[in-house]
Protein backbone atom coordinates (compact mmCIF):
# COMPACT_ATOMS: atom_id res chain seq x y z
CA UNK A 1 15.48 -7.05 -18.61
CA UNK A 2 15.61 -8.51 -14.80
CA UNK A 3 19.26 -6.75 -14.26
CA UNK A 4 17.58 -3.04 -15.24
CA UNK A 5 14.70 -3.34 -13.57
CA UNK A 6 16.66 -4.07 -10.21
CA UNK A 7 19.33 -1.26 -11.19
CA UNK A 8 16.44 1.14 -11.42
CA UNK A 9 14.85 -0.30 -7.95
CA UNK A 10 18.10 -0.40 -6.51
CA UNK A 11 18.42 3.31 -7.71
CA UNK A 12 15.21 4.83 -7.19
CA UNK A 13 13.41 2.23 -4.70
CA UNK A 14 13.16 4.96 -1.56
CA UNK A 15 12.42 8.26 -3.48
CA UNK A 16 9.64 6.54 -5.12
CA UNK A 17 8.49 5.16 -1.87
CA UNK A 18 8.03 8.80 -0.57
CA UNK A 19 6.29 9.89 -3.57
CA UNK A 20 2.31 10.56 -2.51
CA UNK A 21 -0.39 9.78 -4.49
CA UNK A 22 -0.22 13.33 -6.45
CA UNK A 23 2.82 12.44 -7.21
CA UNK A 24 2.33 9.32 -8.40
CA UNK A 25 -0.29 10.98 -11.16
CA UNK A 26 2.19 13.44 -12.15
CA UNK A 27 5.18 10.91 -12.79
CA UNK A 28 1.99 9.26 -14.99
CA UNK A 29 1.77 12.01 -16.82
CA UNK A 30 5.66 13.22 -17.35
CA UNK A 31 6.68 9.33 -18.41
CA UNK A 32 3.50 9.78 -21.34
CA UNK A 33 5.21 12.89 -22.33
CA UNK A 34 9.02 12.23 -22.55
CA UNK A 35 7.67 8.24 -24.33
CA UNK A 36 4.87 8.63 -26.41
CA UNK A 37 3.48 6.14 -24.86
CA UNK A 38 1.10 5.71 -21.63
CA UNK A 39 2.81 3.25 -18.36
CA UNK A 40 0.07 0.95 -18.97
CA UNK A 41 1.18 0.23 -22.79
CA UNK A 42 5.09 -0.19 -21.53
CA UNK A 43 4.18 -2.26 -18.82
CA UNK A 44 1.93 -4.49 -21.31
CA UNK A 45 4.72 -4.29 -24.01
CA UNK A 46 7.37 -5.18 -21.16
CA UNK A 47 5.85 -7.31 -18.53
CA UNK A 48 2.84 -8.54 -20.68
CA UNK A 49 -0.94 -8.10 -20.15
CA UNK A 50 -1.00 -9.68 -16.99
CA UNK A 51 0.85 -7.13 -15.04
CA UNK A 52 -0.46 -4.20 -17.18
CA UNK A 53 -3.67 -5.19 -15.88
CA UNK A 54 -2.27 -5.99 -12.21
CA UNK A 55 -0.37 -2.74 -11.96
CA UNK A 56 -3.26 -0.82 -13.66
CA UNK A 57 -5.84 -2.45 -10.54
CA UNK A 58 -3.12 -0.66 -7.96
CA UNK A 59 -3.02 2.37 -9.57
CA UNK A 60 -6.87 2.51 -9.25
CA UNK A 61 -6.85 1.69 -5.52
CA UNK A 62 -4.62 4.59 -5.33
CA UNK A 63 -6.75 7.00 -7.52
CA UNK A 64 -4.10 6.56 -10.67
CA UNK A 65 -4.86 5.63 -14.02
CA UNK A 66 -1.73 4.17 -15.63
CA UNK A 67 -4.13 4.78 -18.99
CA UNK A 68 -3.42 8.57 -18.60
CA UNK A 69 -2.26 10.32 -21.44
CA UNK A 70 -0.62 13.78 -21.14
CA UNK A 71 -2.54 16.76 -22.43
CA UNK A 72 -0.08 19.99 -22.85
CA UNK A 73 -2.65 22.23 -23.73
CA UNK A 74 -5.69 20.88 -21.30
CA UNK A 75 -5.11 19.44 -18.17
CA UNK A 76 -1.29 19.28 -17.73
CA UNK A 77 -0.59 22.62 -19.25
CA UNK A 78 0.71 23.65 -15.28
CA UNK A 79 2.74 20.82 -15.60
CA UNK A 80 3.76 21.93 -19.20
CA UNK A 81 4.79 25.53 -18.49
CA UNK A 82 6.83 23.74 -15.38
CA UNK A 83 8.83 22.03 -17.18
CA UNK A 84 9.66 24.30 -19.69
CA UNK A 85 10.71 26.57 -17.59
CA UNK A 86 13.29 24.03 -16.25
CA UNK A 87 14.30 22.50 -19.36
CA UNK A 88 14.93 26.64 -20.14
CA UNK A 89 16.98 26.94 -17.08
CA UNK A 90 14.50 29.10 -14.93
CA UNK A 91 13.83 26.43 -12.31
């Protein structure tokens, strides 16, 4: 577990850096809909409660809720028709 967490920090450590706070809530959102499964319940499953609950007290600072689930036809249908049209081809 250790060696793919630090391949995927090594890997993705500085764009994920940049990302704003926005973006933060959308990457939320998109991991909910490609799992199943909210960040908070992988991080608990993972990492345990502990950090679930850690991680979930950052998030909030930041305005997140790693609880989010994705809604295609409510609040995330923009995001929806987004990436449809790219997994189509048209973005």
């Amino acid at each position: 577990m250790k060696k793919i967490e630090d391949e995927l920090l090594s890997r993705y450590k500085n764009e994920l850096k940049k990302m704003s706070i926005s973006d933060g809530r959308v990457l939320i959102k998109l991991i909910d809909r490609e799992t199943g499964r909210t960040s908070y319940s992988i991080i608990k499953e993972f990492r345990g409660s502990f950090a679930a609950a850690f991680w979930q007290g950052i998030a909030r600072i930041f305005r997140n809720n790693l609880k989010d689930e994705y809604d295609p036809y409510g609040e995330d249908a923009l995001i929806e028709q987004i990436v449809t049209l790219i997994e189509f081809g048209y973005l």
